[in-house]
Protein backbone atom coordinates (compact mmCIF):
# COMPACT_ATOMS: atom_id res chain seq x y z
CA UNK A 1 4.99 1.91 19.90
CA UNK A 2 5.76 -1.69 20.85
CA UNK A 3 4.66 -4.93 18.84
CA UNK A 4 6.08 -8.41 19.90
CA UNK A 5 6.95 -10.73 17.12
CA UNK A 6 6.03 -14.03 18.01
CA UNK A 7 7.68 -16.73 15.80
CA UNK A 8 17.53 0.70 -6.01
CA UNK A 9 14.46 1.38 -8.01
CA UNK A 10 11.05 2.40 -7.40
CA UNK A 11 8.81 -0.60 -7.22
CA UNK A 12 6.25 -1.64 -9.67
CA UNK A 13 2.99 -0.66 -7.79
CA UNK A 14 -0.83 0.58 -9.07
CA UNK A 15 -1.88 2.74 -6.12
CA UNK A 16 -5.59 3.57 -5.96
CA UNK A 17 -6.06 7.26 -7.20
CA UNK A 18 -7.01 9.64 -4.85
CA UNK A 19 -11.01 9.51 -5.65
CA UNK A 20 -10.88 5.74 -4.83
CA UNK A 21 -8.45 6.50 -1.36
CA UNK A 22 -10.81 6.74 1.86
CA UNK A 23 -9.90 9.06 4.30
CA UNK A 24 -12.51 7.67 6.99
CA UNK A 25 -10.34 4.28 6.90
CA UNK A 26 -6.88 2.54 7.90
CA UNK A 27 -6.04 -0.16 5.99
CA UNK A 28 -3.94 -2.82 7.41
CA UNK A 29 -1.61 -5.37 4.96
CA UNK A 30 -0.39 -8.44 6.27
CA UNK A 31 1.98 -10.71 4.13
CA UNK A 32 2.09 -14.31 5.11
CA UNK A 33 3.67 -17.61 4.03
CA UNK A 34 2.82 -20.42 5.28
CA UNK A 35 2.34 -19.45 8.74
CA UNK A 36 -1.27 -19.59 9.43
CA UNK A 37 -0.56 -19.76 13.07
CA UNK A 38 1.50 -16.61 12.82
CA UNK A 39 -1.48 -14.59 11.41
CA UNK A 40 -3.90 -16.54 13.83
CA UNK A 41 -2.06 -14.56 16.30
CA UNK A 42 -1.61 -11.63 14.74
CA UNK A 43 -5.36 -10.89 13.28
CA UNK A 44 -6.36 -12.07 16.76
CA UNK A 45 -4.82 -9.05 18.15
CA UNK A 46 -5.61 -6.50 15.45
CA UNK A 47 -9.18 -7.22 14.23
CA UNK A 48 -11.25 -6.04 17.88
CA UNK A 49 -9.41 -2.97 17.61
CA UNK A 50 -10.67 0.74 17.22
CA UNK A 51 -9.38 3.35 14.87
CA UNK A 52 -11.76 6.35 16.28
CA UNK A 53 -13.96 7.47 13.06
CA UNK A 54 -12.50 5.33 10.81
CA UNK A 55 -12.92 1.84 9.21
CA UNK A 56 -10.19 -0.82 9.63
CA UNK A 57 -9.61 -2.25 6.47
CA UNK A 58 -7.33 -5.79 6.82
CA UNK A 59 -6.11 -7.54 3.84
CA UNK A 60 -3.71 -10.62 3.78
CA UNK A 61 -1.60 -11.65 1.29
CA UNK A 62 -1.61 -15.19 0.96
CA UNK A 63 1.93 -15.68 -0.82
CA UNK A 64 2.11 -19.23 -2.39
CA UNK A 65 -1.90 -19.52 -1.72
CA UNK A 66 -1.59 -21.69 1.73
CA UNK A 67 -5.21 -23.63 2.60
CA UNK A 68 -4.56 -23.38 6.06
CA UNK A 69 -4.08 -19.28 5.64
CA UNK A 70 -7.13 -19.30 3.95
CA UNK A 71 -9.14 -20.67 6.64
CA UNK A 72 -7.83 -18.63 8.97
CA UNK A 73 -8.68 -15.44 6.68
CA UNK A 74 -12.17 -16.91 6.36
CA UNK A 75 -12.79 -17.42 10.26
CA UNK A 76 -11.53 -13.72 10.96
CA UNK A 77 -13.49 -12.37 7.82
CA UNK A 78 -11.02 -10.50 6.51
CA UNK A 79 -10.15 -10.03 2.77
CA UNK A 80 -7.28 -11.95 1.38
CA UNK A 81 -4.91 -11.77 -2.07
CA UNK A 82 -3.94 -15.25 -3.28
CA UNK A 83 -0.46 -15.22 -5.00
CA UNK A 84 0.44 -18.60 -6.62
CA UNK A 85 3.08 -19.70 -6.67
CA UNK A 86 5.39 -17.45 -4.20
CA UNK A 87 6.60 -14.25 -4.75
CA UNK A 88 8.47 -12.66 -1.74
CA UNK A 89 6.72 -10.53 1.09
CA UNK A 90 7.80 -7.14 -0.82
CA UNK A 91 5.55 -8.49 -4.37
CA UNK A 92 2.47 -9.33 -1.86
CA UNK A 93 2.39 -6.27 -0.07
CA UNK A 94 2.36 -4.33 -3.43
CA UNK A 95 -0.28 -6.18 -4.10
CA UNK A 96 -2.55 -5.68 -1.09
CA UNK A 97 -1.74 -2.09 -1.73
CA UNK A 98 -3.61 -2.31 -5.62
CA UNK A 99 -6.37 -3.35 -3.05
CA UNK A 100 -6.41 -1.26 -0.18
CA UNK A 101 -8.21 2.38 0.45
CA UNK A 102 -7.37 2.88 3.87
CA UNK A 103 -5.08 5.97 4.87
CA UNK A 104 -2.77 5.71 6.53
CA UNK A 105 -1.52 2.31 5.64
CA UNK A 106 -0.30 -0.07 8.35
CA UNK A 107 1.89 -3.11 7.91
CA UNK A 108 2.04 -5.81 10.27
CA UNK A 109 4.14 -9.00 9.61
CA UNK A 110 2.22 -12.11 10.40
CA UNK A 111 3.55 -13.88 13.97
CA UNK A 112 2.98 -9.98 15.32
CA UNK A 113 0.96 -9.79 18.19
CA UNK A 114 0.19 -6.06 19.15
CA UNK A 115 -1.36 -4.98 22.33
CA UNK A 116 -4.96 -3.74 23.21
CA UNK A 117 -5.23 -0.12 22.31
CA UNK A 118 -2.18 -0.28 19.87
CA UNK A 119 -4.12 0.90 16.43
CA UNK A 120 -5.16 4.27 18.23
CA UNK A 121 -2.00 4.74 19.89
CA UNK A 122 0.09 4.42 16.59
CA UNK A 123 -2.06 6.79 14.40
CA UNK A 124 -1.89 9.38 17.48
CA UNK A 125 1.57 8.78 17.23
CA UNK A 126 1.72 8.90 13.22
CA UNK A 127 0.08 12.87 13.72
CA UNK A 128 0.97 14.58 10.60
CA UNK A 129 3.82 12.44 9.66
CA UNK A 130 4.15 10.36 6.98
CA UNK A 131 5.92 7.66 8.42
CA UNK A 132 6.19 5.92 11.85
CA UNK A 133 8.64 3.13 12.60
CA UNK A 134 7.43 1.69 15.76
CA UNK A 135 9.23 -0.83 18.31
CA UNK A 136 9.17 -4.81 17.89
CA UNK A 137 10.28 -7.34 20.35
CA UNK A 138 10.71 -10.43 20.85
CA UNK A 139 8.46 -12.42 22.79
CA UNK A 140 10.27 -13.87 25.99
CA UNK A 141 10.81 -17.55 26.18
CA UNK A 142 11.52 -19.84 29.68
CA UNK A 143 15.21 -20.59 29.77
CA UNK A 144 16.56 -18.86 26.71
CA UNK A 145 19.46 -20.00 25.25
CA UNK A 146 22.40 -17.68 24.84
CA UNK A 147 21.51 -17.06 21.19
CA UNK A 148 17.69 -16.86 21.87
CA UNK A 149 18.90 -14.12 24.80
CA UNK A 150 20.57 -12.18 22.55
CA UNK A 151 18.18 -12.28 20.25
CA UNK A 152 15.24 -11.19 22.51
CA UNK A 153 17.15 -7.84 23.48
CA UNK A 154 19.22 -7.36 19.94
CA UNK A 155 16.58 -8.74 17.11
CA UNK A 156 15.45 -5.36 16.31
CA UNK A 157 17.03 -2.05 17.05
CA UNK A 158 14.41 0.30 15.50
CA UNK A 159 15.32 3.43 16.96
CA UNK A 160 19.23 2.83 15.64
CA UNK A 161 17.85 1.81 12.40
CA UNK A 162 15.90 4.94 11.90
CA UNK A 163 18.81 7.25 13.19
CA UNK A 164 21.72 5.43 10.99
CA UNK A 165 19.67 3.95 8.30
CA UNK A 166 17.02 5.89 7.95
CA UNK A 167 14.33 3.10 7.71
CA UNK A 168 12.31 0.75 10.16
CA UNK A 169 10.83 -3.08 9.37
CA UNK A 170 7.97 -3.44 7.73
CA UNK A 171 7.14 -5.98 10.90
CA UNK A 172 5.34 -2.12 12.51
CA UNK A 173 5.20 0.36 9.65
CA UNK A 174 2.87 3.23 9.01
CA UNK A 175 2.65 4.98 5.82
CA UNK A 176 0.57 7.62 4.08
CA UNK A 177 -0.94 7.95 0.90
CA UNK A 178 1.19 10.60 0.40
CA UNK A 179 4.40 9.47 0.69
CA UNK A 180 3.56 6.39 -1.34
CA UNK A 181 2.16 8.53 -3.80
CA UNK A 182 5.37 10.42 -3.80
CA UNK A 183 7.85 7.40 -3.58
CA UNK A 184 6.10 4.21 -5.30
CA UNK A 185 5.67 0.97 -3.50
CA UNK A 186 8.08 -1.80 -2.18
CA UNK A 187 10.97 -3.28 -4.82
CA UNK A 188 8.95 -6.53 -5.45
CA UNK A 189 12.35 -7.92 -7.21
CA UNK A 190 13.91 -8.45 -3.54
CA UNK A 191 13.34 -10.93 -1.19
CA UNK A 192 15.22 -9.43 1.23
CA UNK A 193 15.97 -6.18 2.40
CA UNK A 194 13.09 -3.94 0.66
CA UNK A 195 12.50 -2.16 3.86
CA UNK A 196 15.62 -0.67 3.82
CA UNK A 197 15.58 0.30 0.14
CA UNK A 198 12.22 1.55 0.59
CA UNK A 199 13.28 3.38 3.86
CA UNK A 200 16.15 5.00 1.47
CA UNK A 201 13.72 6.35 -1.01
CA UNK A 202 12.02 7.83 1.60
CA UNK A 203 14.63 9.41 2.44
CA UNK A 204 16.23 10.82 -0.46
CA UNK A 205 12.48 12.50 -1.45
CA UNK A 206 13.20 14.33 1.71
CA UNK A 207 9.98 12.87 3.98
């Protein structure tokens, strides 16, 4: 599964109980700071898209409470978590997830622009797992620059992450209730870095 990116302890999370959890939805969680052209692009490409039987859910998390993201959550119609003043991605996706009913849950990072059909492909893909890592490149640019080059084919080596690491980027994740039941939510303490601790707890439960 391909997107293209355009531009220690458990964490302190409230998920919704099971009775409030709806199995006839996906919820999506998009963290964003001040990059309301990022998730321009992003809800562009996820909001038209079909999850076969099920409700998409879409909530953004509008770290440091940007205007300009809240217009943009307005025009797509899509719920949004204002966090004032900024808190880190990992702290606003925990608290989309206090919000969300969807399962599975699907994180996108804003500047992600994922292709028609992607939604259905990825929970096909998901099946009966609990967690799916999928692919994210970087969107080409005319006459790279060395660095940009390298970038473009070396910015994120998901498959090597998985098999060494054992995590992927919360840029393309999908999670279940289940497993966040089982393992909490992100470490909101770290600005960097929570999806490999989170892919490490994941781990050591044995999913």
């Amino acid at each position: 599964m391909k997107a293209v990116y355009n531009g220690p302890v458990k964490a302190a999370m409230s998920p919704n109980n099971d009775e409030a959890c709806q199995a006839d939805s996906v919820s999506v969680i998009i963290p964003v700071f001040n990059n309301a052209l990022g998730l321009e692009n992003t809800l562009a490409s996820i909001t038209g898209q079909q999850a076969p039987g099920r409700r998409l859910q879409i909530f953004v998390s509008n770290d440091a409470t940007d205007p300009k993201v809240s217009e943009v959550c307005r025009r797509h119609r899509v719920s949004m978590i204002s966090i004032s003043p900024r808190r880190g991605s990992y702290f606003a996706r925990n608290r989309a997830l206090e919000h969300a009913q969807g399962d599975p849950v699907v994180f996108l990072d804003a500047g992600i622009a994922v292709p028609p059909g992607w939604l259905q492909a990825a929970l096909q893909a998901l099946g009966d797992a609990d967690y799916l890592a999928c692919e994210v490149d970087i969107a080409p640019v005319p006459r790279p620059t060395a660095a940009q080059a390298y970038e473009m084919k070396h910015a994120f080596p998901v498959e090597r992450y998985l098999r060494t690491q054992h995590f992927g980027v919360t840029a393309g994740l999908l999670v279940t209730r289940r497993l966040l039941a089982e393992v909490g939510g992100f470490d909101e303490r770290l600005i960097s870095g929570g999806d490999l601790e989170f892919g490490d707890r994941v781990h050591l439960a044995g999913i």
